[in-house]
Protein backbone atom coordinates (compact mmCIF):
# COMPACT_ATOMS: atom_id res chain seq x y z
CA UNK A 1 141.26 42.01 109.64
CA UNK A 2 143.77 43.51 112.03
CA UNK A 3 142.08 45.07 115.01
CA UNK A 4 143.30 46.14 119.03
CA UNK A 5 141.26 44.27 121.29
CA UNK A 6 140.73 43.98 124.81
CA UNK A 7 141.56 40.83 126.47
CA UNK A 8 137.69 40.35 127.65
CA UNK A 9 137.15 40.63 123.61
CA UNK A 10 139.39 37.70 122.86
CA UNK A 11 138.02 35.75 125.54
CA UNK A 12 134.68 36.59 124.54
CA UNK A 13 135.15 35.81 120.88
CA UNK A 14 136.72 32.13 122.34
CA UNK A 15 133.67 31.35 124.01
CA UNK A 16 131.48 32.33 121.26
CA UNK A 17 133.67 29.81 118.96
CA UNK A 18 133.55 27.45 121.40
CA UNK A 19 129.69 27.23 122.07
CA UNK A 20 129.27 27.35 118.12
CA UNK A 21 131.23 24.18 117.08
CA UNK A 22 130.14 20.54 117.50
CA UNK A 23 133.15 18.70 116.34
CA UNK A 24 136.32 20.23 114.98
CA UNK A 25 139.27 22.10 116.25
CA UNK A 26 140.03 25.98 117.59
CA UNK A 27 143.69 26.60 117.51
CA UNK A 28 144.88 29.40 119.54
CA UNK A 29 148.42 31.22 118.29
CA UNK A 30 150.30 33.42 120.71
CA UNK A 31 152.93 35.59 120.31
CA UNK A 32 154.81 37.38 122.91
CA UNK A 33 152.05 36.36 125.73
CA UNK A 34 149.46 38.36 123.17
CA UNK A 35 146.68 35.93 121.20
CA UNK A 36 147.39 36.92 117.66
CA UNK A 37 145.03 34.70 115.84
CA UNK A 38 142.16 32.15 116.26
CA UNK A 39 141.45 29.17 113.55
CA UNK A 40 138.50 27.04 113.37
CA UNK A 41 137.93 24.06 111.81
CA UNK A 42 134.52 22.58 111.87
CA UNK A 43 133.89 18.73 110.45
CA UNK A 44 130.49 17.75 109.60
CA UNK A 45 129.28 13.80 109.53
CA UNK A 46 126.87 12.22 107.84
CA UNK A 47 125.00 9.29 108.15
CA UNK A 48 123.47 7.13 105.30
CA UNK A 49 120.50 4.73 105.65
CA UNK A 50 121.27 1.58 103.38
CA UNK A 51 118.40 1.01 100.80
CA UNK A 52 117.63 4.70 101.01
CA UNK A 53 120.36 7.21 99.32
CA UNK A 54 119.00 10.49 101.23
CA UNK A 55 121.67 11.46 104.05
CA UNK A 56 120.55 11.81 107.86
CA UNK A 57 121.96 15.57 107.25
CA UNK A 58 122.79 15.71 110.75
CA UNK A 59 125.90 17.12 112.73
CA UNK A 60 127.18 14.58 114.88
């Protein structure tokens, strides 16, 4: 979706990414002093209990 926003939008979505994502990455591309995009990559980790095959399900 291509949209005009304000630069108190972008820094708003940012945060809201930010506070949202445990482990992973946000990458930030800029062109011409303008963000143009935001990715996010989340990982998720799991921990297994030997003797017992049911995962922790847990973010770390």
């Amino acid at each position: 979706m291509v949209r005009n926003n304000s630069k108190q939008e972008v820094i708003d979505k940012i945060a809201s990414l930010l506070e949202d994502i445990e482990f992973g990455t946000l990458q930030i591309t800029i062109h011409d002093s303008q963000v143009t995009q935001i990715e996010k990559s989340e990982k998720y980790r799991f921990a297994f209990n030997k003797g017992n095959e049911e995962t922790q399900g847990k973010k770390k």
